[in-house]
C-alpha atoms as a PDB file:
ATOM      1  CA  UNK A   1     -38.113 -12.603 -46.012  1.00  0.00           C
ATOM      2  CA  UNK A   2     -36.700 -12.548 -42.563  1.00  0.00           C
ATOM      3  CA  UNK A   3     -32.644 -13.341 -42.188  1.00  0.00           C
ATOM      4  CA  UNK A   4     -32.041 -15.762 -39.430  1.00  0.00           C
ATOM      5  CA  UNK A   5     -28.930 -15.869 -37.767  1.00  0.00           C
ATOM      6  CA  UNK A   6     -28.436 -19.391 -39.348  1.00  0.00           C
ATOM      7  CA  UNK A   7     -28.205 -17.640 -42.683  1.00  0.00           C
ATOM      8  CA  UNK A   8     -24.802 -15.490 -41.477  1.00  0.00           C
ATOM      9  CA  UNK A   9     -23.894 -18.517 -39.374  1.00  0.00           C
ATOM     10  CA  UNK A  10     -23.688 -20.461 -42.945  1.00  0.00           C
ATOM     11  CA  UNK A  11     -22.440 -17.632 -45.225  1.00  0.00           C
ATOM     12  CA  UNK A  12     -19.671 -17.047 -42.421  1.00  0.00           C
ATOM     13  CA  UNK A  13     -18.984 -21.339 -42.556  1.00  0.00           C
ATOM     14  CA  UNK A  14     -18.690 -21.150 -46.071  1.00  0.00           C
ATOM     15  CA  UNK A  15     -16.241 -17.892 -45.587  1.00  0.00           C
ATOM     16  CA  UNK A  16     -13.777 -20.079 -43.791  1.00  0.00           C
ATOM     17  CA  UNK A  17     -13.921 -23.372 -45.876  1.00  0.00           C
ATOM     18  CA  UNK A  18     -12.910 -20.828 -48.403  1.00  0.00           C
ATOM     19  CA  UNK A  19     -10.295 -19.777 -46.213  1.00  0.00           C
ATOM     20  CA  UNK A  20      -9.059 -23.311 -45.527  1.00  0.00           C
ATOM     21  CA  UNK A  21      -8.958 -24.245 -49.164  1.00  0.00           C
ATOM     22  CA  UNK A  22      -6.944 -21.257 -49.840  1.00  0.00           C
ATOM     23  CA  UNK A  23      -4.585 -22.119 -47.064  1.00  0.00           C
ATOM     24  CA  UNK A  24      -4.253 -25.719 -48.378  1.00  0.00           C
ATOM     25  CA  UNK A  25      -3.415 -24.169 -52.538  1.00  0.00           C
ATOM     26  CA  UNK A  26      -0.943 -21.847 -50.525  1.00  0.00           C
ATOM     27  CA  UNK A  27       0.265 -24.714 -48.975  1.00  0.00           C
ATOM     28  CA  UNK A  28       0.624 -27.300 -51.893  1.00  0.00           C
ATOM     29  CA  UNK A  29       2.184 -24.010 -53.973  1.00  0.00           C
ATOM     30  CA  UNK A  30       5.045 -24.310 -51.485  1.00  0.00           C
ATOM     31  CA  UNK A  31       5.473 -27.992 -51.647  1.00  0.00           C
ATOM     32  CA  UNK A  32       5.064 -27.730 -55.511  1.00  0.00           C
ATOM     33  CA  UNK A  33       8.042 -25.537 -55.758  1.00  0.00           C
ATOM     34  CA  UNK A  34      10.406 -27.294 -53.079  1.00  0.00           C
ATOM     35  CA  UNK A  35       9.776 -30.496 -55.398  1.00  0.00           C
ATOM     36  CA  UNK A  36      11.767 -29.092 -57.928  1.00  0.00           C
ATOM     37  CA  UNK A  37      14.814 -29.149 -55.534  1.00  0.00           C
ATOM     38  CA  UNK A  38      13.828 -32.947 -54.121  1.00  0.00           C
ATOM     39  CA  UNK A  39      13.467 -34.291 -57.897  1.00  0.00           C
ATOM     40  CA  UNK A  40      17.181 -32.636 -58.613  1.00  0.00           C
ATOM     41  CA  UNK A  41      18.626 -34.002 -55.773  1.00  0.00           C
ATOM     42  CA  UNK A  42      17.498 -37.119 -56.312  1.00  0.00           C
ATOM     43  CA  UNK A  43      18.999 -37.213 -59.949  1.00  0.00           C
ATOM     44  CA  UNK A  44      21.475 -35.633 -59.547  1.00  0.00           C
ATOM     45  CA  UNK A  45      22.840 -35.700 -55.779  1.00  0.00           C
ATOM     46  CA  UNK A  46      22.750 -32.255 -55.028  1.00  0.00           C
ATOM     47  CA  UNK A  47      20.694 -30.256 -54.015  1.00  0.00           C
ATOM     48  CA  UNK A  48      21.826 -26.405 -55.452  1.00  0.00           C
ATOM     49  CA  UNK A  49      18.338 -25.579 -56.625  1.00  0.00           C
ATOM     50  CA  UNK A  50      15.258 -26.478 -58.010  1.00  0.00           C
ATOM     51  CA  UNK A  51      13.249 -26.974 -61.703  1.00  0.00           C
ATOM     52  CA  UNK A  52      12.078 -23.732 -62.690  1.00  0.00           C
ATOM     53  CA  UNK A  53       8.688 -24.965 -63.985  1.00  0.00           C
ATOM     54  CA  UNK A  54       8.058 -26.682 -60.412  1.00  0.00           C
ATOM     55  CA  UNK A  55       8.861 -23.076 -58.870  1.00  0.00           C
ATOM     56  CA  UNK A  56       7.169 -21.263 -61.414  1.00  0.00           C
ATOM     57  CA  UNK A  57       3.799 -23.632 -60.417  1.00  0.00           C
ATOM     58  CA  UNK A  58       4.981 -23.199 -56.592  1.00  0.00           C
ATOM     59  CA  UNK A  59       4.807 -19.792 -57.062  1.00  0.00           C
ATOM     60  CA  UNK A  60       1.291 -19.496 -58.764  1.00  0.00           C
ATOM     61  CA  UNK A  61      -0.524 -21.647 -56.376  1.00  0.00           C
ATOM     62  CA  UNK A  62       0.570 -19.804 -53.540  1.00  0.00           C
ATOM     63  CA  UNK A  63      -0.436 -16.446 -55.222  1.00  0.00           C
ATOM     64  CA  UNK A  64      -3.667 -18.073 -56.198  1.00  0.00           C
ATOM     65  CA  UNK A  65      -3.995 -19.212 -52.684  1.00  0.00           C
ATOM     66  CA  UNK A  66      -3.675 -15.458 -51.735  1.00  0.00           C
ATOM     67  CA  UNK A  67      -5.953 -14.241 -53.851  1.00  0.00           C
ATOM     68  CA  UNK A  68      -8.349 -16.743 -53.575  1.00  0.00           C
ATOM     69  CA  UNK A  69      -8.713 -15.247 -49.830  1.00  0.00           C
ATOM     70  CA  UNK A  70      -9.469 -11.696 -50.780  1.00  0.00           C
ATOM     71  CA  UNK A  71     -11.842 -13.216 -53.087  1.00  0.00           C
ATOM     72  CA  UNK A  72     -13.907 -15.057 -49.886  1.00  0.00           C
ATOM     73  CA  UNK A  73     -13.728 -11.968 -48.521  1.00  0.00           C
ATOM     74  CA  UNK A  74     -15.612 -10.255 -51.041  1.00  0.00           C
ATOM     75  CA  UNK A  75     -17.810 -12.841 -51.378  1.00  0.00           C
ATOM     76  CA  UNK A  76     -18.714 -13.213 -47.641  1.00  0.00           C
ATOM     77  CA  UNK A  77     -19.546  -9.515 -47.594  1.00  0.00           C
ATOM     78  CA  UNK A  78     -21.501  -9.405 -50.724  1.00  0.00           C
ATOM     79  CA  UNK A  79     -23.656 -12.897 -49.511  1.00  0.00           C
ATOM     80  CA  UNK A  80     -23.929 -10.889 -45.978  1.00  0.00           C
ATOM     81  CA  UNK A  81     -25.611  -7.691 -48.111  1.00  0.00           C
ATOM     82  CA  UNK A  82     -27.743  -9.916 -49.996  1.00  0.00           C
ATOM     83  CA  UNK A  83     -29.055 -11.964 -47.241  1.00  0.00           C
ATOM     84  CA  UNK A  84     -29.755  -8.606 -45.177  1.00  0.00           C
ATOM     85  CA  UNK A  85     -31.776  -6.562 -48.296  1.00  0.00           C
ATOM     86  CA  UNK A  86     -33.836  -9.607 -48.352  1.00  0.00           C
ATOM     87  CA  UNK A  87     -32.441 -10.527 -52.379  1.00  0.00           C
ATOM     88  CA  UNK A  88     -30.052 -13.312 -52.384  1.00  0.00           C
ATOM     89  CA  UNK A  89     -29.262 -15.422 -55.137  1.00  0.00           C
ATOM     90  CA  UNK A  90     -26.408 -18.013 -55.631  1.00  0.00           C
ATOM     91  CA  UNK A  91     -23.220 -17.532 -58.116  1.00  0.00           C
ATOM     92  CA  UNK A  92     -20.797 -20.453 -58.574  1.00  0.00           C
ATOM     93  CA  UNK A  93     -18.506 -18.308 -61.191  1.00  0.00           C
ATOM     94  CA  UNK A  94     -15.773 -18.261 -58.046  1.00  0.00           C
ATOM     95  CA  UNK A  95     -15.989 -21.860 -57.734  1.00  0.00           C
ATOM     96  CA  UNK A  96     -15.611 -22.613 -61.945  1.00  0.00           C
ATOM     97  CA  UNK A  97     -12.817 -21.103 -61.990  1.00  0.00           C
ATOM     98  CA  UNK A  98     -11.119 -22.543 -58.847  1.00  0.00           C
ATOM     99  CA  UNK A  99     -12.382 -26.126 -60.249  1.00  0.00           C
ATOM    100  CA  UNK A 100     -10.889 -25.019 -63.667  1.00  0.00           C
ATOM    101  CA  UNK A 101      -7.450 -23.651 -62.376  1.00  0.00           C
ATOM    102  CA  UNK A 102      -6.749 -26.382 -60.015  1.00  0.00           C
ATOM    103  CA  UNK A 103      -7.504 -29.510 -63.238  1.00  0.00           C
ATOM    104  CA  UNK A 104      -5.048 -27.284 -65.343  1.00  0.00           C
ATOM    105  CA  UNK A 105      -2.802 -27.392 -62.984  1.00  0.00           C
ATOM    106  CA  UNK A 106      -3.369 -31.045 -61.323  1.00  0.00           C
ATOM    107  CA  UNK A 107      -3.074 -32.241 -65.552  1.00  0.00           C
ATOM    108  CA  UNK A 108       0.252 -30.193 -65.901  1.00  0.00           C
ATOM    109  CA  UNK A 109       1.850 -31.184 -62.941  1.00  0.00           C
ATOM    110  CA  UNK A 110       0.680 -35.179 -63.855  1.00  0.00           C
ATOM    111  CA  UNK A 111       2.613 -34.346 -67.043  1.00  0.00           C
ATOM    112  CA  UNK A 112       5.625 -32.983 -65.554  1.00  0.00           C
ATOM    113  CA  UNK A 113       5.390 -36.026 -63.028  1.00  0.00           C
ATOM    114  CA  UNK A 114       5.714 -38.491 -66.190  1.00  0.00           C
ATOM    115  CA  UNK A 115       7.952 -36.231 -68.353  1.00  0.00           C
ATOM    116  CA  UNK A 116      10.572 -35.989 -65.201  1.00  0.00           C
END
């Protein structure tokens, strides 16, 4: 089987939509863990820091976010070696677990939401 360059053109498309969702879990980590501080003020009127579990969250999203881009990385490189030796064949174990970490932590933060 003969690679096109449509086959790298997609593999390096899906490469940065991996990218982009990492840069979005980075960026909702942040906002998570500023939240904290926002709720507090509003309860209490000042603003002198923020709920540990929101920075806690804050702080795991944003590493996930980080590692979720070394993980496109390998995975862009690994789809590129397939596609070239002619043996390619799809794994959605990245994308499980991204699905599964993000309704863990899109239930938990619903929680906190309603407990707060």
């Amino acid at each position: 089987m003969e690679v096109s360059p449509t086959d790298h053109l997609a593999n390096e498309r899906t490469f940065l939509a991996w990218v982009r969702t990492a840069i979005t879990i980075i960026g909702l980590g942040f906002v998570v863990a500023k939240f904290g501080i926002f709720l507090r003020e509003l309860a209490t009127g000042s603003s002198s820091g923020s709920s540990p579990i929101s920075e806690w969250v804050g702080v795991f999203l944003v590493l996930s976010g980080s590692l979720l881009v070394g993980v496109a990385w390998v995975r862009f490189q690994s789809v590129r070696n397939d596609l070239e030796s002619g043996k390619y064949v799809p794994h959605v174990a990245v994308e499980g677990l991204l699905t599964g970490i993000m309704v863990v932590v899109g239930i938990g933060l619903a929680f906190y939401l309603v407990l707060t």
